[in-house]
Protein backbone atom coordinates (compact mmCIF):
# COMPACT_ATOMS: atom_id res chain seq x y z
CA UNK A 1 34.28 87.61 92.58
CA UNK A 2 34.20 86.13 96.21
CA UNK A 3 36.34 87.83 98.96
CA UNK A 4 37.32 85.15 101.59
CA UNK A 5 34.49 84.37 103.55
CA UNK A 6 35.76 85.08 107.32
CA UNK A 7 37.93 88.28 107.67
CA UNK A 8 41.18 87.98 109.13
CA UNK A 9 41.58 89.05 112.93
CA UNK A 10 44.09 91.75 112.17
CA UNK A 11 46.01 92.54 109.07
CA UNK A 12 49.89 91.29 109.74
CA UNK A 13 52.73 93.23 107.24
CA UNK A 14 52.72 92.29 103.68
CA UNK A 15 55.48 93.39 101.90
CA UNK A 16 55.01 94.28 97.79
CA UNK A 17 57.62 93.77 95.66
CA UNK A 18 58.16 94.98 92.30
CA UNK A 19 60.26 95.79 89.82
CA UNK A 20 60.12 98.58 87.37
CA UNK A 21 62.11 99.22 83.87
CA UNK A 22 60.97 102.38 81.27
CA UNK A 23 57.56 102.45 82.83
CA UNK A 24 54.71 103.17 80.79
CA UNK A 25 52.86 106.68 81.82
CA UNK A 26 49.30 105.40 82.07
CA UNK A 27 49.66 101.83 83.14
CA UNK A 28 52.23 102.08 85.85
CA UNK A 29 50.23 104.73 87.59
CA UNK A 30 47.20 102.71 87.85
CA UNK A 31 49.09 99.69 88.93
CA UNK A 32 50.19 101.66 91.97
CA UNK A 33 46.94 103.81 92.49
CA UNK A 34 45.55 99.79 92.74
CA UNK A 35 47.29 98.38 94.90
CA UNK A 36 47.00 101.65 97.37
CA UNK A 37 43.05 100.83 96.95
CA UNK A 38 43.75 97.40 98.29
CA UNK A 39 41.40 96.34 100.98
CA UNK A 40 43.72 94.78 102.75
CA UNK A 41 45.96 98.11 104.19
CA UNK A 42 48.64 96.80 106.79
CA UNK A 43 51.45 97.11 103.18
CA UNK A 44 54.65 97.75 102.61
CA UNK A 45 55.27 98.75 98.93
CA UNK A 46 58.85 98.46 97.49
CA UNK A 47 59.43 99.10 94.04
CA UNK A 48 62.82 99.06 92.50
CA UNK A 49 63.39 100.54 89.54
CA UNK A 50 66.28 100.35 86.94
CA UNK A 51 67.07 103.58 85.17
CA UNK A 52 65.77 104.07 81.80
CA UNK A 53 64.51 107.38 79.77
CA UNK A 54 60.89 107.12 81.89
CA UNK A 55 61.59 108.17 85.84
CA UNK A 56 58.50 106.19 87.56
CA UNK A 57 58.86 108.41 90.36
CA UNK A 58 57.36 111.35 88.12
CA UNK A 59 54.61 109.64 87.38
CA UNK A 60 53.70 108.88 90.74
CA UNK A 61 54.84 111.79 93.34
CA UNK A 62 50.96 113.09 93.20
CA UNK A 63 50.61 109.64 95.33
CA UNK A 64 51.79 110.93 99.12
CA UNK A 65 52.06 107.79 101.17
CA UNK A 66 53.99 106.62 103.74
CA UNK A 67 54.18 102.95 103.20
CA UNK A 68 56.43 103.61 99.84
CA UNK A 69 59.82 102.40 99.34
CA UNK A 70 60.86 103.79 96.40
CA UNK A 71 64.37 102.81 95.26
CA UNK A 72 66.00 103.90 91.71
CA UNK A 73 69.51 102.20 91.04
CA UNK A 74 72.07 104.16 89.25
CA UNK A 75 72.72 101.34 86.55
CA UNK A 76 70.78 98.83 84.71
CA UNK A 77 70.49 95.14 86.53
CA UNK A 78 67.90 92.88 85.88
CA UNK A 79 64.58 91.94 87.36
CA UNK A 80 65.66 88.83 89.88
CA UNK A 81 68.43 91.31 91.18
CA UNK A 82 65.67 94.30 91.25
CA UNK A 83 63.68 91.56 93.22
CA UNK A 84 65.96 90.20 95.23
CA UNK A 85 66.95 93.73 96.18
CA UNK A 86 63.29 94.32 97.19
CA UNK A 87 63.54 90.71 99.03
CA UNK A 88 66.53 91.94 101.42
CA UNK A 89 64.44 95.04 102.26
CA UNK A 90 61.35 93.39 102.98
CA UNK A 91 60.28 92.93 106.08
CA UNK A 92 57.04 91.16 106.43
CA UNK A 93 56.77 87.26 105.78
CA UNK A 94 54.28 87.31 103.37
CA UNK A 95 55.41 88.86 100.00
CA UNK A 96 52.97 90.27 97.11
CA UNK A 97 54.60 90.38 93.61
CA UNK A 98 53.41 92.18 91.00
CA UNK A 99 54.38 94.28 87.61
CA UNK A 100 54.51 97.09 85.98
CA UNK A 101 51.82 97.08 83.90
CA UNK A 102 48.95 94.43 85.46
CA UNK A 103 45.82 95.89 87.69
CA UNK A 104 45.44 94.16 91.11
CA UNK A 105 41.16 93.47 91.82
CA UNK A 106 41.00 95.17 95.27
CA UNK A 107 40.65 92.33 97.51
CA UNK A 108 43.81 91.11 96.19
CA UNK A 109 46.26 90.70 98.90
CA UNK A 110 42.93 90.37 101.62
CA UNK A 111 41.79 86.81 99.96
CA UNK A 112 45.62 85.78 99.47
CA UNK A 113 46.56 86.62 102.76
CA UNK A 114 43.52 84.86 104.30
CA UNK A 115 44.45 81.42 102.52
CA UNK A 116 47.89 81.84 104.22
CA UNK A 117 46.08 82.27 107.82
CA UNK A 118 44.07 79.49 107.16
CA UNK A 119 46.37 76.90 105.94
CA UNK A 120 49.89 77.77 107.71
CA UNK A 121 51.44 75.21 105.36
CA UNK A 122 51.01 76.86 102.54
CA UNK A 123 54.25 78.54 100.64
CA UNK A 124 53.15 79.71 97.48
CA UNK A 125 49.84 80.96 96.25
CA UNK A 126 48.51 82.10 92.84
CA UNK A 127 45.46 82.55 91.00
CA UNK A 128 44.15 82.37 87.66
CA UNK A 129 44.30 86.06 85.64
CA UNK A 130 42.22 87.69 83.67
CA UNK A 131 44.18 88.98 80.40
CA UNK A 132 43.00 92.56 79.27
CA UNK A 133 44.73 94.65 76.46
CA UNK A 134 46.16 98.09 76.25
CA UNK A 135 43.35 99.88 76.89
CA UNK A 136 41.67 97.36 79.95
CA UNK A 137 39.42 95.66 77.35
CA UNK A 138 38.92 92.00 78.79
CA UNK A 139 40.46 89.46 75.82
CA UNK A 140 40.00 86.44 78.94
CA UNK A 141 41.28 84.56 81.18
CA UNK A 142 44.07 82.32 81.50
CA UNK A 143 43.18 79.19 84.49
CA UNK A 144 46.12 77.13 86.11
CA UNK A 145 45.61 74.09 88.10
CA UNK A 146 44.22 74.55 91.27
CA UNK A 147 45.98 72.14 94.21
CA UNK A 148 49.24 71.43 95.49
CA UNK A 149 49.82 67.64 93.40
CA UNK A 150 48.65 68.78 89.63
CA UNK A 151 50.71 72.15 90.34
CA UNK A 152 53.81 70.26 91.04
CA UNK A 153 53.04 67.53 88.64
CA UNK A 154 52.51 70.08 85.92
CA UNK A 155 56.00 71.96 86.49
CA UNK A 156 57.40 69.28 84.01
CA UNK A 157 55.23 70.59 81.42
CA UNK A 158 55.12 74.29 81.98
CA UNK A 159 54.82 77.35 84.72
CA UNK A 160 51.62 76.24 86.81
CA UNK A 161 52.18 79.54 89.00
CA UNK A 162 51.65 83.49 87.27
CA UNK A 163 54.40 85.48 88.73
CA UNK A 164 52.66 88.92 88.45
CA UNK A 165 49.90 87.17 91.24
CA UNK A 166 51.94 84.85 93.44
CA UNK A 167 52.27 85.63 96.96
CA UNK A 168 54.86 83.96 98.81
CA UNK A 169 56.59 83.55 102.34
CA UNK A 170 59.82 85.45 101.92
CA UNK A 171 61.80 82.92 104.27
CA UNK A 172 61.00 79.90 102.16
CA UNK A 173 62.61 81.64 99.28
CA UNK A 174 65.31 83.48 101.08
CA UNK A 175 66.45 79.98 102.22
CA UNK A 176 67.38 78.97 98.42
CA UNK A 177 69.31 82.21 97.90
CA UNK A 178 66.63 83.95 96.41
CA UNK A 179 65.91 84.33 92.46
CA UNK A 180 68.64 82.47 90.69
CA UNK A 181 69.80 84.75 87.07
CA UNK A 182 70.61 81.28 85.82
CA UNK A 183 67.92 81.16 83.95
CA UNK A 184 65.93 83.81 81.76
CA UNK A 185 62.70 82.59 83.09
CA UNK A 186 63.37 83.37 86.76
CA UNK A 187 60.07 82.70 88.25
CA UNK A 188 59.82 78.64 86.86
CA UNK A 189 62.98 78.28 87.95
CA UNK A 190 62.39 79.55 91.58
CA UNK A 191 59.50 77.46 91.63
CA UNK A 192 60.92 74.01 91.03
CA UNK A 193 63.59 75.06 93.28
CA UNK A 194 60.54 75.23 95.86
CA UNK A 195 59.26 71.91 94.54
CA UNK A 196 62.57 70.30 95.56
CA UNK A 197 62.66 71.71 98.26
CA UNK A 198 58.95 70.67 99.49
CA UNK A 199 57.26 73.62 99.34
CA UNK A 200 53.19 73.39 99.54
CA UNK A 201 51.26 75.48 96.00
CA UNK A 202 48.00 76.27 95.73
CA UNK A 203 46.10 78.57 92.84
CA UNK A 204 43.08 80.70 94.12
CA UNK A 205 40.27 79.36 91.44
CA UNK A 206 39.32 83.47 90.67
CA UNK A 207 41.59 85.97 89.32
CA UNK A 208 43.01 88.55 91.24
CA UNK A 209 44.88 90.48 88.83
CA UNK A 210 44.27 91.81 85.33
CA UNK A 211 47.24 90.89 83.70
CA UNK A 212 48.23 93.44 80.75
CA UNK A 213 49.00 92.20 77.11
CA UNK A 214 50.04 95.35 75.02
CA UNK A 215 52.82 96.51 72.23
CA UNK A 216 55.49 97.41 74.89
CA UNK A 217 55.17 94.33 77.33
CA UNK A 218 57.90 92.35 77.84
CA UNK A 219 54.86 89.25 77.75
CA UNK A 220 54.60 90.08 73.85
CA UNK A 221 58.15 90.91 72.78
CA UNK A 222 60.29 88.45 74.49
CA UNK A 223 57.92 85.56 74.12
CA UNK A 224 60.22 83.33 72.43
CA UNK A 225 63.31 84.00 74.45
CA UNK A 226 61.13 83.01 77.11
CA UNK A 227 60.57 79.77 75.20
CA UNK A 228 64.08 78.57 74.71
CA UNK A 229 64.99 79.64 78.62
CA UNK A 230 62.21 77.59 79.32
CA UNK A 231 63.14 73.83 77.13
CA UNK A 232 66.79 74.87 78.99
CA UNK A 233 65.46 75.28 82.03
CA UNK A 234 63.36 71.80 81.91
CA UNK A 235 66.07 70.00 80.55
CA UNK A 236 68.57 71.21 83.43
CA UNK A 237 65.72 70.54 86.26
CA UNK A 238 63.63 67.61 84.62
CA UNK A 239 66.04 65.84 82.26
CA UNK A 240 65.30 62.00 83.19
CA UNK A 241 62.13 62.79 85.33
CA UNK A 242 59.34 63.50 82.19
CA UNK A 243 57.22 61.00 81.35
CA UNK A 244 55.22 60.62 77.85
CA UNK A 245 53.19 63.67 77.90
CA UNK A 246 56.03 65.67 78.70
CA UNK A 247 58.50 64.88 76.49
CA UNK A 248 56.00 65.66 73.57
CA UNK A 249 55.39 69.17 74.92
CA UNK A 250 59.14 69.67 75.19
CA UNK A 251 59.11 68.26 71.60
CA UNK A 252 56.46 70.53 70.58
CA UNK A 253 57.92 73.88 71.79
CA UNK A 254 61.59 73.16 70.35
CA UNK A 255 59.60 72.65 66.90
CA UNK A 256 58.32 76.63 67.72
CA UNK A 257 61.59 77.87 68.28
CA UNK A 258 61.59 77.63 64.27
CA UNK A 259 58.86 79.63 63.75
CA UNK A 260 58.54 82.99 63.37
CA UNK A 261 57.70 84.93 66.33
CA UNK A 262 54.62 86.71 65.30
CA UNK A 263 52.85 82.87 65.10
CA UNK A 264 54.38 81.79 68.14
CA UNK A 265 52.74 84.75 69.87
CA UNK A 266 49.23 83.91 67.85
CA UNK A 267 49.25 80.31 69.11
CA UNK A 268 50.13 81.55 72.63
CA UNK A 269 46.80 83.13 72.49
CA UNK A 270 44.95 80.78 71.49
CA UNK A 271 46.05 78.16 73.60
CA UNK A 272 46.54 80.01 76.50
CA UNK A 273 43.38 82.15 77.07
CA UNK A 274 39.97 81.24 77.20
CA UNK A 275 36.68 83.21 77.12
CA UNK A 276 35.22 81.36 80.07
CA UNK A 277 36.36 81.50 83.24
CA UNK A 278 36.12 77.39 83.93
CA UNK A 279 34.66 76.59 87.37
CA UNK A 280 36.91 73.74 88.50
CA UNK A 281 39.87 72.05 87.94
């Protein structure tokens, strides 16, 4: 993997922001002991967490650092207010999201940080991921379009943009109110909000995270939830807008909504993940 290939002249704030619910006791400790190896050091780390019968903070108070903001609401909410929370305390202008469960590579927020310095039009950045299992086996890698027109173009279709990687600038965001709870799939939404809006994406071509697919993960038992928030979510932002190939992916995932769960998750697999890491796109 590449790191950018001229270091930035000094390291502005970047704020991460994460939410946590019933973290799990190996993964969410080396989520945090990874992003604290970041290269990039100049962080602010906010993680919100929801109560639940696992106390994150237990399973990280060996970690002594000063750039924690560790926040633990009294009652349950739900991940766009846990993020939005983390939004209104964040202070730098580049945010880092992440989860619970994935592994950032170490020059994470360094090569995301120096696309934003050298293209100051850019709003949202992600990057393709490399899928592991529950023990950091690699299964492989899931690619996204690359550039600003296919990323937009392919919003019709489906999220171009992996939440657990993006990085963002908070004020572009904060200036739509934020994450919207209209919608179950918070991140799509948000993002062709930003389309609208005229926000500039982009997808770094390598991954930056290993993104986590085990038993507990919300990615394995929500999956078809997700689905139907997502045809209600394209229908509410899209409806009148697809053309051809759109409507017959639309078509195809409300025929999946009457299948049972275990083969939607199966052909998510296999569509979505590929052994090779494909060079362009």
């Amino acid at each position: 993997m590449s790191e950018p290939h001229s270091p930035l002249p000094e390291q502005p704030l970047v704020s991460v922001v994460m939410g946590v619910w019933n973290p799990h006791p190996r993964h969410f400790p080396e989520v945090v002991e990874s992003i604290l190896a970041q290269t990039y050091q100049n962080l602010q780390i906010i993680l919100i967490e929801d109560p639940s019968e696992r106390d994150g903070r237990e399973m990280i108070n060996h970690l002594k650092d000063d750039r924690f903001t560790h926040i633990r609401n009294e009652t349950r909410t739900s991940l766009p207010d846990q993020l939005n929370q983390g939004l209104k305390i964040a202070t730098a202008d580049l945010i880092a999201r992440g989860d619970a469960d994935d592994i950032w590579e170490p020059h994470r927020v360094a090569t995301q940080a120096q696309c934003f310095h050298e293209d100051p039009e850019l709003v949202v950045l992600g990057s393709t991921l490399n899928i592991i299992d529950d023990d950091g086996n690699h299964l492989g890698y899931r690619d996204y379009p690359r550039k600003h027109d296919t990323i937009v173009n392919a919003l019709r279709r489906y999220c171009p943009i992996a939440h657990p990687v993006v990085m963002f600038k908070r004020e572009a965001v904060m200036a739509l109110g934020g994450y919207h709870k209209d919608f179950y799939v918070e991140d799509y939404d948000l993002w062709c909000r930003l389309a609208k809006a005229g926000a500039k994406f982009e997808n770094y071509p390598e991954p930056l995270v290993r993104y986590r697919v085990h038993p507990e993960s919300m990615k394995s038992t929500k999956l078809k939830k997700q689905l139907g928030e997502t045809i209600r979510m394209k229908e509410a932002h899209f409806r009148g807008k697809m053309v051809g190939a759109d409507r017959m992916r639309l078509l195809a995932e409300r025929g999946l909504m009457m299948m049972p769960s275990k083969f939607v998750l199966w052909l998510f697999g296999q569509m979505t993940f590929s052994k090779e890491l494909p060079s362009s796109n």
